[in-house]
C-alpha atoms as a PDB file:
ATOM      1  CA  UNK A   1     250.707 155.374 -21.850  1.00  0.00           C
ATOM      2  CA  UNK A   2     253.337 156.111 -24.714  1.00  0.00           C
ATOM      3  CA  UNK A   3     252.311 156.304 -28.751  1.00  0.00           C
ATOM      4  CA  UNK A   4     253.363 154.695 -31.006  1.00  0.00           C
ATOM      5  CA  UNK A   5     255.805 156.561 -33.519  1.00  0.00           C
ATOM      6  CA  UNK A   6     256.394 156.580 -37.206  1.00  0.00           C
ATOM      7  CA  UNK A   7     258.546 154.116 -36.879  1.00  0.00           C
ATOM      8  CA  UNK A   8     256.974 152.001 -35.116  1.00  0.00           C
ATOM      9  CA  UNK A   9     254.565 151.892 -36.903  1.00  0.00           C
ATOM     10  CA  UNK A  10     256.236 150.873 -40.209  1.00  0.00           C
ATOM     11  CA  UNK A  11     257.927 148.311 -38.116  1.00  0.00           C
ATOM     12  CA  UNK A  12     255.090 146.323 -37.275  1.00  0.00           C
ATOM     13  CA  UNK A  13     253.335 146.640 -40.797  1.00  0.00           C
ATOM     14  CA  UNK A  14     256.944 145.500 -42.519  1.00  0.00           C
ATOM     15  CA  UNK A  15     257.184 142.435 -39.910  1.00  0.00           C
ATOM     16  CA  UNK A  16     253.176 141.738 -40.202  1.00  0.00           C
ATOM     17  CA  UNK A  17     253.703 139.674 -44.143  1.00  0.00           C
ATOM     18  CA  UNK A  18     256.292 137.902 -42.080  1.00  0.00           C
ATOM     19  CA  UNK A  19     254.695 136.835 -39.376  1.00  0.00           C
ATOM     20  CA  UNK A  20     251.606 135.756 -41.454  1.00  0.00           C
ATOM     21  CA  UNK A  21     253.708 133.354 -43.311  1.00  0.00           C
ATOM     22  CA  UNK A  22     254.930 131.805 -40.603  1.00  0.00           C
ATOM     23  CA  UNK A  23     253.398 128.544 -38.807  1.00  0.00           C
ATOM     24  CA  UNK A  24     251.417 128.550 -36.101  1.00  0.00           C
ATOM     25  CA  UNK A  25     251.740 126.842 -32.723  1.00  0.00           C
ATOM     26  CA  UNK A  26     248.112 125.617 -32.935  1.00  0.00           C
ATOM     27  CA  UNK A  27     249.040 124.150 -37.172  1.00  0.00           C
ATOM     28  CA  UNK A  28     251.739 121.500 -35.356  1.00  0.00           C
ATOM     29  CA  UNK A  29     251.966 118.222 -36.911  1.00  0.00           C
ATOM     30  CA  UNK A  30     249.052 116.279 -34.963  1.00  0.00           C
ATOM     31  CA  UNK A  31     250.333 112.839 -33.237  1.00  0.00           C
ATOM     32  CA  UNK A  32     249.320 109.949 -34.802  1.00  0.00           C
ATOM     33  CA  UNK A  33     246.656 107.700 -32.775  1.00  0.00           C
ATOM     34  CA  UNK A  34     246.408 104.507 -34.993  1.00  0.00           C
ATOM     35  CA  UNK A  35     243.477 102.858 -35.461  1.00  0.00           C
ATOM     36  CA  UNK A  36     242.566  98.902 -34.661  1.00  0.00           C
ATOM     37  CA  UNK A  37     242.886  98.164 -38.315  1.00  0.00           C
ATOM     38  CA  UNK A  38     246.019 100.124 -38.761  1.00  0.00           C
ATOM     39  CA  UNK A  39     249.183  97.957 -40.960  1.00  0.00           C
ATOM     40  CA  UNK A  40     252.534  99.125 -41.776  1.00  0.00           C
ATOM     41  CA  UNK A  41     252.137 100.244 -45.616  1.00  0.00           C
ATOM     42  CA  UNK A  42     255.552 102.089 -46.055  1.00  0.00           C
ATOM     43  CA  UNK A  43     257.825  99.416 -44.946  1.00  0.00           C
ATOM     44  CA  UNK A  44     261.107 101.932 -45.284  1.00  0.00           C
ATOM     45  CA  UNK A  45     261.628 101.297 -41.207  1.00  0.00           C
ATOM     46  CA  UNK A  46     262.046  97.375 -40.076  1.00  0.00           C
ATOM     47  CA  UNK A  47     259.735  97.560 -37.004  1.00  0.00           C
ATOM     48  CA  UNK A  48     260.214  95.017 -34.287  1.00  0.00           C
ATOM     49  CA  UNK A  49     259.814  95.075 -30.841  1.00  0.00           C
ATOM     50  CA  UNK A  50     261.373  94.345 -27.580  1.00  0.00           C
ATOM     51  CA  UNK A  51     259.985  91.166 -26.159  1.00  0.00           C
ATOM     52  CA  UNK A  52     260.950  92.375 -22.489  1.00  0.00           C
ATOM     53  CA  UNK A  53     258.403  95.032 -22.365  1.00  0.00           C
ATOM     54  CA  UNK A  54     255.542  93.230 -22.809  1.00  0.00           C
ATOM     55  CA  UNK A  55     256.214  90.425 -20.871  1.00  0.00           C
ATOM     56  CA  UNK A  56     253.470  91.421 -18.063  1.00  0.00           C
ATOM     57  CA  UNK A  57     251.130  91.318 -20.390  1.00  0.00           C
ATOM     58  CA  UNK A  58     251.843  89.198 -23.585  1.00  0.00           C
ATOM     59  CA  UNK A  59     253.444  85.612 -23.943  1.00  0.00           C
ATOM     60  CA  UNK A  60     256.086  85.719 -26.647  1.00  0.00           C
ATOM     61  CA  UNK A  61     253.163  83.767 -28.930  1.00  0.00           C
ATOM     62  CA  UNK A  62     250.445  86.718 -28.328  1.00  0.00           C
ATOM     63  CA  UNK A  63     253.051  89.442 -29.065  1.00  0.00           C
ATOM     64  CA  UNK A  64     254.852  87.955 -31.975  1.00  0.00           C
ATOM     65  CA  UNK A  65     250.738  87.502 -33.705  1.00  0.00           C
ATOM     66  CA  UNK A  66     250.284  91.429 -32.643  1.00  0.00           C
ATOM     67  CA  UNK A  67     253.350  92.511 -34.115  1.00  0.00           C
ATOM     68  CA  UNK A  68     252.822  90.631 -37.636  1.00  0.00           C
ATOM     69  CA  UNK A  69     249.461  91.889 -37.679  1.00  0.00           C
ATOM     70  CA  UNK A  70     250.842  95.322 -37.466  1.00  0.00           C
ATOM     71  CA  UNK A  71     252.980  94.368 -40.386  1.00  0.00           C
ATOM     72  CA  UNK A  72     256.256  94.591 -37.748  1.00  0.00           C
ATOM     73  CA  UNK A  73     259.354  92.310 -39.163  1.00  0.00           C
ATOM     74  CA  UNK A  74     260.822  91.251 -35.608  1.00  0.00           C
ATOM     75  CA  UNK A  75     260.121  90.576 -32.181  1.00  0.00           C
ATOM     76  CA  UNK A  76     263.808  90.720 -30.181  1.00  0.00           C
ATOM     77  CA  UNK A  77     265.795  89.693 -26.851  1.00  0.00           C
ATOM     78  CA  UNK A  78     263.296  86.630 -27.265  1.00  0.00           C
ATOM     79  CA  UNK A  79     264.931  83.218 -25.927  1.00  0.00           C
ATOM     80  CA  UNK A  80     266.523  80.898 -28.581  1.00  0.00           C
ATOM     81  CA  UNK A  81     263.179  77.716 -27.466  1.00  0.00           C
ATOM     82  CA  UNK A  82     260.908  80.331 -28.860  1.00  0.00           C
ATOM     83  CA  UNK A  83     262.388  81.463 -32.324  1.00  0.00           C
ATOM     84  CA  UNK A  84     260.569  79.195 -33.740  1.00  0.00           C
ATOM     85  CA  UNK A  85     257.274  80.655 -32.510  1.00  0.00           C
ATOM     86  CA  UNK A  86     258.670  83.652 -34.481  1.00  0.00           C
ATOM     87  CA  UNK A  87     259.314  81.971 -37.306  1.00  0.00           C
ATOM     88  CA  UNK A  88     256.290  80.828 -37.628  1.00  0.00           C
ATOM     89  CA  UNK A  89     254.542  84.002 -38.201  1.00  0.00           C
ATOM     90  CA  UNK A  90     257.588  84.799 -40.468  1.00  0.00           C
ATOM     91  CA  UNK A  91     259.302  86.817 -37.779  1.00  0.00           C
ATOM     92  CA  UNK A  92     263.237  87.640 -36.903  1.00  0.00           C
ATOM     93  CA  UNK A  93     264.642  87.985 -33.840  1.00  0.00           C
ATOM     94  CA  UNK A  94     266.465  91.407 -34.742  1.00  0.00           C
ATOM     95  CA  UNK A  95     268.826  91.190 -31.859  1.00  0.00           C
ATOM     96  CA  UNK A  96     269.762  88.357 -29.761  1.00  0.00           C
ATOM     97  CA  UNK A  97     270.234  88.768 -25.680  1.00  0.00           C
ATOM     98  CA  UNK A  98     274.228  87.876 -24.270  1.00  0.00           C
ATOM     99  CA  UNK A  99     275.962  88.236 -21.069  1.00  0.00           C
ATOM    100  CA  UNK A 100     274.069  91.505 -19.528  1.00  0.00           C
ATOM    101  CA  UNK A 101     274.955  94.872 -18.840  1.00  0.00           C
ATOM    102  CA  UNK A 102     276.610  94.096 -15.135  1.00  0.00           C
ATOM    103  CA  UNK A 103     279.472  92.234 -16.194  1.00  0.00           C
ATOM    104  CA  UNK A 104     281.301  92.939 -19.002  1.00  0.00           C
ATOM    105  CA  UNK A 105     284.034  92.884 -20.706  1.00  0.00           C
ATOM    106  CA  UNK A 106     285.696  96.014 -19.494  1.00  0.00           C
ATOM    107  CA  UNK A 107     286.539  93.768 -16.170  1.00  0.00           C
ATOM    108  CA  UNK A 108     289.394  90.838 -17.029  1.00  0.00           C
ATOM    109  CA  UNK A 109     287.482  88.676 -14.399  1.00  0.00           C
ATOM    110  CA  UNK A 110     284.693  88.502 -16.567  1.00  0.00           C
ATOM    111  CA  UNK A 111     286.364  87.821 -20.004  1.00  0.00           C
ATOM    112  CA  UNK A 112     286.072  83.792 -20.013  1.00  0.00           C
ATOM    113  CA  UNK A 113     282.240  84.398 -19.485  1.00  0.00           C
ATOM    114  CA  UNK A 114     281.637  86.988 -21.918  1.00  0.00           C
ATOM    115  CA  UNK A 115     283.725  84.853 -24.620  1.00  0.00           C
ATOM    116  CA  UNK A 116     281.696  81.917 -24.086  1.00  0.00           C
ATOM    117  CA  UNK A 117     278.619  83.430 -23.886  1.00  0.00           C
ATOM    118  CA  UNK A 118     278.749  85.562 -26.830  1.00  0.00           C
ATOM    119  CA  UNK A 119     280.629  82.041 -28.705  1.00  0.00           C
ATOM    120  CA  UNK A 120     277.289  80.128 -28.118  1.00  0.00           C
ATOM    121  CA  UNK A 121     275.075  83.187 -28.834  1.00  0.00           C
ATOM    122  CA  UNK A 122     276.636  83.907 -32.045  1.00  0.00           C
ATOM    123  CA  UNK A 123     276.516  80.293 -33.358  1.00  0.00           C
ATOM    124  CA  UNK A 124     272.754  79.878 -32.256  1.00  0.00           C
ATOM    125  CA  UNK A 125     271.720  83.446 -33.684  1.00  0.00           C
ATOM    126  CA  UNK A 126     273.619  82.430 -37.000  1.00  0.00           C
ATOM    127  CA  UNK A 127     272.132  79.272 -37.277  1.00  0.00           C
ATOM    128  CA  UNK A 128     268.337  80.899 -36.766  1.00  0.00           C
ATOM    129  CA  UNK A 129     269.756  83.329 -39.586  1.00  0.00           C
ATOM    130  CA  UNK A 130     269.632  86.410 -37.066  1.00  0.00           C
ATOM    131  CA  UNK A 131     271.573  89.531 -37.721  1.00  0.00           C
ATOM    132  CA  UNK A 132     272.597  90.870 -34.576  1.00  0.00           C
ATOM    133  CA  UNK A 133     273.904  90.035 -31.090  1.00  0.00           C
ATOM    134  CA  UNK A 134     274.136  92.268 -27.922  1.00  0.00           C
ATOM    135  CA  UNK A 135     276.753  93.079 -26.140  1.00  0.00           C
ATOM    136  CA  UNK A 136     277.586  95.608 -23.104  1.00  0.00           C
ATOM    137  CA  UNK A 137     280.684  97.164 -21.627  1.00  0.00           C
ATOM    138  CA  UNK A 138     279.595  96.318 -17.859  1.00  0.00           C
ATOM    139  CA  UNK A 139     279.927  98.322 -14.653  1.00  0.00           C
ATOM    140  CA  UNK A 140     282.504 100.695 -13.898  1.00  0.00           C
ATOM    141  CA  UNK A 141     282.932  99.251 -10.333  1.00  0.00           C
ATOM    142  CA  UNK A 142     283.861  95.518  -9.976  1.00  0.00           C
ATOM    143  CA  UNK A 143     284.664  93.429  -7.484  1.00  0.00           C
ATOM    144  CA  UNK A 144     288.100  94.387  -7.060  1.00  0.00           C
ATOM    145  CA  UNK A 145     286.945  97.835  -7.227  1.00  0.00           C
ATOM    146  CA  UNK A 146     286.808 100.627  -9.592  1.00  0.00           C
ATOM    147  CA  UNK A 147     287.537 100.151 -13.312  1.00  0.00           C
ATOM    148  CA  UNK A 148     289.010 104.052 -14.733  1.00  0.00           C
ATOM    149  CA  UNK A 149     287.625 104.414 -18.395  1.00  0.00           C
ATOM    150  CA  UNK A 150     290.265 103.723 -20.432  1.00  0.00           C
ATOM    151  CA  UNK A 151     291.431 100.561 -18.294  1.00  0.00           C
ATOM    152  CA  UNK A 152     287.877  99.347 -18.697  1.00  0.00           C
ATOM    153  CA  UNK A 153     287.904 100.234 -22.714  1.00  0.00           C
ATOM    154  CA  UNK A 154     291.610  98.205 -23.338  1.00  0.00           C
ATOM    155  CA  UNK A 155     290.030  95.406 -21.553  1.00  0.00           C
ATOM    156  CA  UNK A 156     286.941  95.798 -23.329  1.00  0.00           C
ATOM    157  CA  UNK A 157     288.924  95.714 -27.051  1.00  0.00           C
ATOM    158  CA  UNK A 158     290.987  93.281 -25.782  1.00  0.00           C
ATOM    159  CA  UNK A 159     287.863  90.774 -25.146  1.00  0.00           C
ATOM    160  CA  UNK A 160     286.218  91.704 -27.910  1.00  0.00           C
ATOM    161  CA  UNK A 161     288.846  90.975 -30.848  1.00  0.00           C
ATOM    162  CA  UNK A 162     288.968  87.792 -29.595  1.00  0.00           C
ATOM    163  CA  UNK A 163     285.788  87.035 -31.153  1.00  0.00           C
ATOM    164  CA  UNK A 164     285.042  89.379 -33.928  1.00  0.00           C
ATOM    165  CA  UNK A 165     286.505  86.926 -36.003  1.00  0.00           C
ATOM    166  CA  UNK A 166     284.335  84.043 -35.329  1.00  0.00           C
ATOM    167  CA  UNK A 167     281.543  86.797 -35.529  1.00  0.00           C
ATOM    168  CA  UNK A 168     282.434  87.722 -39.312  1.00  0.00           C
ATOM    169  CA  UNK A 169     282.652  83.794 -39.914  1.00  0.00           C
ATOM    170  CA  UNK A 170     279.045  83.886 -38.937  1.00  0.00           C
ATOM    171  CA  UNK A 171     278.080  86.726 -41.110  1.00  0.00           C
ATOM    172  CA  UNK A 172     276.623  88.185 -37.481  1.00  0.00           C
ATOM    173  CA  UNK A 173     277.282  91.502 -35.879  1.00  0.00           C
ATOM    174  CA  UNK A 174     277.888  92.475 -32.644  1.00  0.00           C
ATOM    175  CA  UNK A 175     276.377  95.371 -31.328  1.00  0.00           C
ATOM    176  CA  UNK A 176     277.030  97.291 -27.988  1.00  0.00           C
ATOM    177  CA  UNK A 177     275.035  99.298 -26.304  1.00  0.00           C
ATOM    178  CA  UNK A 178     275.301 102.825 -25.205  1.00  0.00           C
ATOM    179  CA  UNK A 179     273.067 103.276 -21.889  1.00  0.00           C
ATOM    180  CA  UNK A 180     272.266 106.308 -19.723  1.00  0.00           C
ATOM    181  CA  UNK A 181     273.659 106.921 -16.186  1.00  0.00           C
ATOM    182  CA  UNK A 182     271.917 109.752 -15.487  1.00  0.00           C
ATOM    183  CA  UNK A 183     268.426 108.243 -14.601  1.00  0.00           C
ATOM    184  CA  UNK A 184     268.213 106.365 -11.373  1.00  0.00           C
ATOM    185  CA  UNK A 185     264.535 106.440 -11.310  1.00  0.00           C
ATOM    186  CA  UNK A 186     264.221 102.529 -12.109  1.00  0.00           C
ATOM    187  CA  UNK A 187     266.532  98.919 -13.417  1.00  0.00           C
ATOM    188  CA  UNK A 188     265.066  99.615 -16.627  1.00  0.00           C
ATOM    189  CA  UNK A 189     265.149 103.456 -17.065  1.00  0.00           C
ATOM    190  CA  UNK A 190     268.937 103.680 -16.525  1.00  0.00           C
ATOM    191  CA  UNK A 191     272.028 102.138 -15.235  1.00  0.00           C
ATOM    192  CA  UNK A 192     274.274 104.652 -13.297  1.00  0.00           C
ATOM    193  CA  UNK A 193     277.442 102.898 -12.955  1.00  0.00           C
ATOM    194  CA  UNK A 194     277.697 101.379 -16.992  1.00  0.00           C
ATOM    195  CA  UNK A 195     281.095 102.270 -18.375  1.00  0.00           C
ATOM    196  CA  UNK A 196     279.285 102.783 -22.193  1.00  0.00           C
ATOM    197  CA  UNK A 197     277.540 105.888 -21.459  1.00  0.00           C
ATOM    198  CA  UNK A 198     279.004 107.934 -24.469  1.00  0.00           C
ATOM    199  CA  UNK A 199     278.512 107.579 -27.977  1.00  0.00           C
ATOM    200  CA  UNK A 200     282.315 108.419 -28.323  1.00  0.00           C
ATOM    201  CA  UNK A 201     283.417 105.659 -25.546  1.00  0.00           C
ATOM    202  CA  UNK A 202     281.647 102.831 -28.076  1.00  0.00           C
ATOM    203  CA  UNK A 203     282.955 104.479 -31.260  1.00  0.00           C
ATOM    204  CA  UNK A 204     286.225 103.778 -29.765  1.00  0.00           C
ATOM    205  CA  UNK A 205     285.801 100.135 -29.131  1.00  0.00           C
ATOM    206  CA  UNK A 206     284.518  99.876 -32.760  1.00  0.00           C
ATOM    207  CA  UNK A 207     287.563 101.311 -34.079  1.00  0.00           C
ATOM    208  CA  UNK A 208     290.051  99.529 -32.561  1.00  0.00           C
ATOM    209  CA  UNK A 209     288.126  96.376 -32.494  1.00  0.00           C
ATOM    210  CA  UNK A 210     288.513  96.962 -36.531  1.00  0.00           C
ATOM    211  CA  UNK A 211     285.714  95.379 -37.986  1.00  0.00           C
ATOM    212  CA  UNK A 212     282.777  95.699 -39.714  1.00  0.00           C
ATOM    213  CA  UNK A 213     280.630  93.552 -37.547  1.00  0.00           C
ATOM    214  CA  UNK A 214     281.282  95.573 -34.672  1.00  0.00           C
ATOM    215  CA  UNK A 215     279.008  98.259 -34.220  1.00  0.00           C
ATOM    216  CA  UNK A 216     276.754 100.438 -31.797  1.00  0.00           C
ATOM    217  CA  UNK A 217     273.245  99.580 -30.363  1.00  0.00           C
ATOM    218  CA  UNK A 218     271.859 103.313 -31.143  1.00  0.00           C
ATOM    219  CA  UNK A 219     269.155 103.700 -28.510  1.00  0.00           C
ATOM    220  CA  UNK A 220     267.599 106.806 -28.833  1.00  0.00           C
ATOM    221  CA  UNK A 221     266.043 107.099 -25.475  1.00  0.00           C
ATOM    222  CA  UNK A 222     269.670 106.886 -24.010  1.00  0.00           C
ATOM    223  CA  UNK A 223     271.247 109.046 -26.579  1.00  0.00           C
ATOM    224  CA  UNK A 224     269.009 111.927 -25.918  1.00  0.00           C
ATOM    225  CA  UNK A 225     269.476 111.849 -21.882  1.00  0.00           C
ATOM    226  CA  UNK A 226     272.817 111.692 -22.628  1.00  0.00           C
ATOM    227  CA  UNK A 227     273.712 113.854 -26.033  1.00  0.00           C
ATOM    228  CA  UNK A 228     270.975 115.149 -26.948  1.00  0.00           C
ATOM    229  CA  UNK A 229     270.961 116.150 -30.508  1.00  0.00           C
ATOM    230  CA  UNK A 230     269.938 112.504 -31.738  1.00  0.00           C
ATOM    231  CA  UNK A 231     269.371 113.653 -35.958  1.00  0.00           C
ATOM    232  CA  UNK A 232     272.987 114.749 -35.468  1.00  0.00           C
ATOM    233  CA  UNK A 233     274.448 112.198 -33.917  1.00  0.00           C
ATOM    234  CA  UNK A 234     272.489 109.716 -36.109  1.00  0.00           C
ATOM    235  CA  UNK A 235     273.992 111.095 -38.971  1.00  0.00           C
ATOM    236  CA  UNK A 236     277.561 111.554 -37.455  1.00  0.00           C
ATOM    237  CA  UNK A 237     277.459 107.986 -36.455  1.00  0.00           C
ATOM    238  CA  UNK A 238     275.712 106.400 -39.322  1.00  0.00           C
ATOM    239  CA  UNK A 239     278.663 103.772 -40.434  1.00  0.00           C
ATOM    240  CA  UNK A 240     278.640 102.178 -36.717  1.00  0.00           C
ATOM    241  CA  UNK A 241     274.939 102.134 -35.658  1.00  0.00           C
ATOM    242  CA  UNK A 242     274.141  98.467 -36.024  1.00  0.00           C
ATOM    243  CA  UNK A 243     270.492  97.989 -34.363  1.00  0.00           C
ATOM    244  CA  UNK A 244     267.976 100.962 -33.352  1.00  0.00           C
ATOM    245  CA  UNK A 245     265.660 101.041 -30.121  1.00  0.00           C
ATOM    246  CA  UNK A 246     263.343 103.494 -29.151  1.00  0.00           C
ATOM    247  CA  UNK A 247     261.299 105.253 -26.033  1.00  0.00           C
ATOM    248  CA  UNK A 248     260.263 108.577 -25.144  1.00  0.00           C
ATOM    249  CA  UNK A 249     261.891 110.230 -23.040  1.00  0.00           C
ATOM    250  CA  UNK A 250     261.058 110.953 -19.951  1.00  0.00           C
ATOM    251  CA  UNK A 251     260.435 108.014 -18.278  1.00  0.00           C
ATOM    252  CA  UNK A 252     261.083 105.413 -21.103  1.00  0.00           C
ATOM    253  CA  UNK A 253     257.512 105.369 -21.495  1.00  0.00           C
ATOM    254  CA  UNK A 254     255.135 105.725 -25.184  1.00  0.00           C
ATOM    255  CA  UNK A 255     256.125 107.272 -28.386  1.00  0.00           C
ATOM    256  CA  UNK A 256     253.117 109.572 -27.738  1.00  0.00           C
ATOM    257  CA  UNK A 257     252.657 113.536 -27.647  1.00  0.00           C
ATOM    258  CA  UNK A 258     253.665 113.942 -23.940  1.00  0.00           C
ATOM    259  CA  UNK A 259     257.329 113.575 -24.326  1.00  0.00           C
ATOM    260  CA  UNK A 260     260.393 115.113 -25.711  1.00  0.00           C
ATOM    261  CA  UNK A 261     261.077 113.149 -28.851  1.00  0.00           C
ATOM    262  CA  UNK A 262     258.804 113.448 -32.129  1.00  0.00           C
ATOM    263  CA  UNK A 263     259.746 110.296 -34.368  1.00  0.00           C
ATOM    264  CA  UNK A 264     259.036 111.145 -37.532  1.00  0.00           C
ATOM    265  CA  UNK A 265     261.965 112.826 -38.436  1.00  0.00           C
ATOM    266  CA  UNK A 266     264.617 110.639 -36.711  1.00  0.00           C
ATOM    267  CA  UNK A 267     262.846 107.848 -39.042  1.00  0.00           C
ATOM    268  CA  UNK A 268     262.876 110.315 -41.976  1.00  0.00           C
ATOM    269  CA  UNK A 269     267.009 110.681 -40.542  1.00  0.00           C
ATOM    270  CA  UNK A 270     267.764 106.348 -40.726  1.00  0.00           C
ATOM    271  CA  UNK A 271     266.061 106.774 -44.280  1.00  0.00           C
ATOM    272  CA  UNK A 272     267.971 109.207 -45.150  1.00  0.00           C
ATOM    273  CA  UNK A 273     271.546 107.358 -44.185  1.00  0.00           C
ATOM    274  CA  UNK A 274     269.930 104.740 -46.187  1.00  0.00           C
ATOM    275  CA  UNK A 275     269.872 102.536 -42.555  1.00  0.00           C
ATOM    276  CA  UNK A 276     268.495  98.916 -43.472  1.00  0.00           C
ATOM    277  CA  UNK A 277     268.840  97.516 -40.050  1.00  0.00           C
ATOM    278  CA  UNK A 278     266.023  97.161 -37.928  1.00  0.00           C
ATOM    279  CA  UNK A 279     264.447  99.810 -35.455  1.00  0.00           C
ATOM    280  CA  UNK A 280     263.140  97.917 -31.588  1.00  0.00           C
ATOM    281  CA  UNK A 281     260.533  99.784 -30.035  1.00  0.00           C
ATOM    282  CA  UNK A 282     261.593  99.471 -26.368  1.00  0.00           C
ATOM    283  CA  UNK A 283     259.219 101.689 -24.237  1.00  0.00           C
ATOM    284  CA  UNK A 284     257.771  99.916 -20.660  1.00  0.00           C
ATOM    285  CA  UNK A 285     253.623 100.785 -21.456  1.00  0.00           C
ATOM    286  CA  UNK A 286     252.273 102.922 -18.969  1.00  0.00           C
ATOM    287  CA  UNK A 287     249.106 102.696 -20.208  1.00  0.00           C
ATOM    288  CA  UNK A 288     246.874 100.384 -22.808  1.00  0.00           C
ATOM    289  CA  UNK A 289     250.272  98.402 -24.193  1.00  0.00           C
ATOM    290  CA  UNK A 290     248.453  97.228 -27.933  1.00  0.00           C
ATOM    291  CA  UNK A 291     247.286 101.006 -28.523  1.00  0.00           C
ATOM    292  CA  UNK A 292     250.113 102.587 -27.345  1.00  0.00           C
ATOM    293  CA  UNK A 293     253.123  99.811 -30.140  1.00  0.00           C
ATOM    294  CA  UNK A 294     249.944 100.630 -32.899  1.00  0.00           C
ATOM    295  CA  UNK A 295     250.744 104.220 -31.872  1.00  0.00           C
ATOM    296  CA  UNK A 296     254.268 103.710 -32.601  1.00  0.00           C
ATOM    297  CA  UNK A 297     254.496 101.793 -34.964  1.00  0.00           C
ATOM    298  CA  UNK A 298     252.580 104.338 -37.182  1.00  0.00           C
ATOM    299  CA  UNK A 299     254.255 107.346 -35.818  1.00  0.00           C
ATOM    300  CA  UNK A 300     257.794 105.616 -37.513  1.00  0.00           C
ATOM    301  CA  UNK A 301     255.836 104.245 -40.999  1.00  0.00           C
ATOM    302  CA  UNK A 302     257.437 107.176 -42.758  1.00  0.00           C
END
């Protein structure tokens, strides 16, 4: 067995202040289990949540109550016959479902649908007084076979301009989503194939679509399979993100302590880029679904 030397010795006691200072691994912020009573009291995030995800469990009447008792502002992709159910509990529909993420507008074939679809969207979501509509690039294969990037974005801006116009008329945005290719796991988990897997891909349409009611559907679940990195990219993208969804990653499941992605500080990062659109929890429950939106809907009251 060696002995220590001198210096050595005045090593450790010169690094031993230091290392006292510093925070423990056992001192971590604790996660946030919110109680039965719990209620939004910050109110700098507008909370809604994805209607989709709860379906199994809730009707859109039983989730809209939960999610104003939790002091939430939206419940969103909800069907235009039950906006009024939202309403009613003085609810918005943050974001308004469209044409899908299979066919898009980055095939020609599927222009006249996406056109129409979004047309009738748009005036319905502006009439409820709605912000936001979705929209998605579709597949990179079509039926004619496949579609190269930058084919599929010109076809995609092409489409598109064609009805930004009628979309700032409305006073509603349209927001496309970027979604992961990487996870084949499940429908809902990821989409190998979708042409709008990059943040840079969608920045692009934005830019030459040239208006301010085009913008990106900044889903952080995707982003971080994808990029990574998601304070940075929130702030490097902050003029185009239109709409906000979240999930842990992996497996799209709860915003809870056995995943990846700790919420507070992306929150504390939308607050910071003084972002006044609206944040959709979008996890699929793998366990007790009201505990586990109470759960995150505290975890992003910051």
């Amino acid at each position: 067995m060696s002995h220590p030397t001198r210096r050595t010795l005045l090593t450790a006691a010169a690094l031993t202040p230091l290392a006292a200072s510093l925070p423990s691994p056992l001192h971590a912020a604790p996660f946030i289990a919110a109680e039965a009573s719990f209620k939004t009291k910050n109110n700098r995030i507008n909370q809604s949540v994805c209607q989709w995800c709860y379906n199994k469990t809730h009707n859109v009447e039983q989730l809209a109550t939960l999610a104003a008792s939790l002091g939430m502002k939206s419940v969103e992709l909800v069907p235009a016959k039950d906006w009024p159910t939202l309403k009613k509990l003085g609810l918005v529909c943050a974001i308004t479902s469209s044409h899908g993420f299979v066919k898009g507008p980055n095939d020609k074939a599927n222009h006249e649908m996406v056109l129409k679809t979004l047309t009738d969207r748009i005036d319905e979501t502006s009439a409820a007084g709605f912000p936001n509509v979705i929209t998605f690039s579709g597949m990179r294969e079509s039926a004619a076979g496949k579609i190269p990037d930058d084919v599929g974005l010109e076809n995609t801006v092409a489409c598109l301009k064609q009805i930004i116009g009628h979309a700032e008329k409305k006073n509603v945005n349209l927001c496309i989503e970027m979604l992961n290719t990487r996870d084949g796991s499940h429908p809902m988990k990821g989409h190998p194939g979708y042409m709008a897997d990059s943040l840079v891909w969608c920045k692009e349409v934005c830019d030459r679509v040239g208006s301010e009611r085009m913008k990106i559907l900044f889903d952080i679940y995707h982003v971080q399979i994808m990029h990574g990195d998601v304070i940075r990219h929130i702030k490097e993208y902050a003029k185009y993100i239109g709409h906000i969804h979240t999930a842990g990653n992996p497996g799209r499941c709860e915003l809870d302590d056995q995943q990846e992605l700790y919420y507070p500080p992306i929150m504390k990062a939308l607050v910071e880029i003084k972002y006044t659109g609206y944040v959709g929890h979008e996890f699929i429950p793998t366990r007790e679904p009201v505990q586990g939106l109470r759960e995150a809907v505290a975890l992003c009251d910051v």
